[in-house]
Protein backbone atom coordinates (compact mmCIF):
# COMPACT_ATOMS: atom_id res chain seq x y z
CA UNK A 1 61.95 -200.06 205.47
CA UNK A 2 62.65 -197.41 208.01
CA UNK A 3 60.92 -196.76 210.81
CA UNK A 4 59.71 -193.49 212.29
CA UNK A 5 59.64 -192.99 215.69
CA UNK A 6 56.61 -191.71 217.01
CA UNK A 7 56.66 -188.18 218.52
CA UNK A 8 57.04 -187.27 221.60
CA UNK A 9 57.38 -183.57 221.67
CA UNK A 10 54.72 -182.75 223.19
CA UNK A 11 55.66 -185.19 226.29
CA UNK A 12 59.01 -183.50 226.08
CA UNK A 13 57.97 -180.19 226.86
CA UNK A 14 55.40 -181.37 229.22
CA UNK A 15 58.40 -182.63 231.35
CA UNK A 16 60.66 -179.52 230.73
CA UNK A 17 57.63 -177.29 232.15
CA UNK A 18 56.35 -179.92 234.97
CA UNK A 19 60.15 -179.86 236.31
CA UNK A 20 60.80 -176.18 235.45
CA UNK A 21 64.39 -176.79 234.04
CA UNK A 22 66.08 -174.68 231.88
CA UNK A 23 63.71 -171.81 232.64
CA UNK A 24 64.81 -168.14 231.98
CA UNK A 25 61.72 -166.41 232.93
CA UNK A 26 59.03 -166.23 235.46
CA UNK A 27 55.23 -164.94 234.69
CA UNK A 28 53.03 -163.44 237.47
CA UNK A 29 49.68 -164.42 237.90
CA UNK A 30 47.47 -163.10 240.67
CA UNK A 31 50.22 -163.18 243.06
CA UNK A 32 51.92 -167.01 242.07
CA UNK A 33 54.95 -167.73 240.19
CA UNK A 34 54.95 -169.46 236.85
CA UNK A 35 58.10 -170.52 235.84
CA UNK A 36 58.81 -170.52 231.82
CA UNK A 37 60.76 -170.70 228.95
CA UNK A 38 61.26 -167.10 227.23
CA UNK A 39 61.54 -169.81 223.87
CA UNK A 40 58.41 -171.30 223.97
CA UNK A 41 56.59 -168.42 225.21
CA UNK A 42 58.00 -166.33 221.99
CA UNK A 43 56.86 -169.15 219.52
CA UNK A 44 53.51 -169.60 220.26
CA UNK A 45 52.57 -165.92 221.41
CA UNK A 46 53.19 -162.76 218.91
CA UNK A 47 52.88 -160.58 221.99
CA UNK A 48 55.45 -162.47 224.23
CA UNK A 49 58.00 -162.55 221.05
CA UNK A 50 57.59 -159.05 220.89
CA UNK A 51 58.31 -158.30 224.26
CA UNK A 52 61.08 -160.52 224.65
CA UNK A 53 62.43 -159.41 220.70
CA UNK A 54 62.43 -155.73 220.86
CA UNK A 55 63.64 -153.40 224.22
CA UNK A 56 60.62 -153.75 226.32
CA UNK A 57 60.54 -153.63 229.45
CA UNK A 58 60.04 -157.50 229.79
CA UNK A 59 63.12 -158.60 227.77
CA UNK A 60 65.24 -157.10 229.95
CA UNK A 61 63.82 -158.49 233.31
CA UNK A 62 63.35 -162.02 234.27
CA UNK A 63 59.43 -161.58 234.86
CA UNK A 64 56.62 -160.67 233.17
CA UNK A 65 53.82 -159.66 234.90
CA UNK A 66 50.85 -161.01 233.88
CA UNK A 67 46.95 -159.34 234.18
CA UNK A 68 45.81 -157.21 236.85
């Protein structure tokens, strides 16, 4: 029988943010820098993939700011 590996995507992406690599975006929080991936961001927020999907503002900078 085959076995499945166990999953480890969620360790994965840990690591990507934790190390920052392959970022193409930064978010601005009260006055720190969040490094990100525009990626991620769009899949699990409808309001980042719009930004980043249609001619805002946002998808043509490399920073989104982020609350007041």
């Amino acid at each position: 029988m085959l076995k499945v590996p166990e999953c480890q995507l969620s360790d994965d992406l840990g690591s990507l943010w934790e190390c920052s690599r392959f970022t193409d975006c930064s978010l601005y929080v009260g006055g720190q820098e969040f490094k990100a991936h525009k990626s991620i961001l769009a899949a699990r927020s409808p309001v980042f993939s719009a930004m980043f999907e249609h001619e805002m503002e946002e998808s043509k900078k490399k920073g989104v700011g982020v609350g007041g």
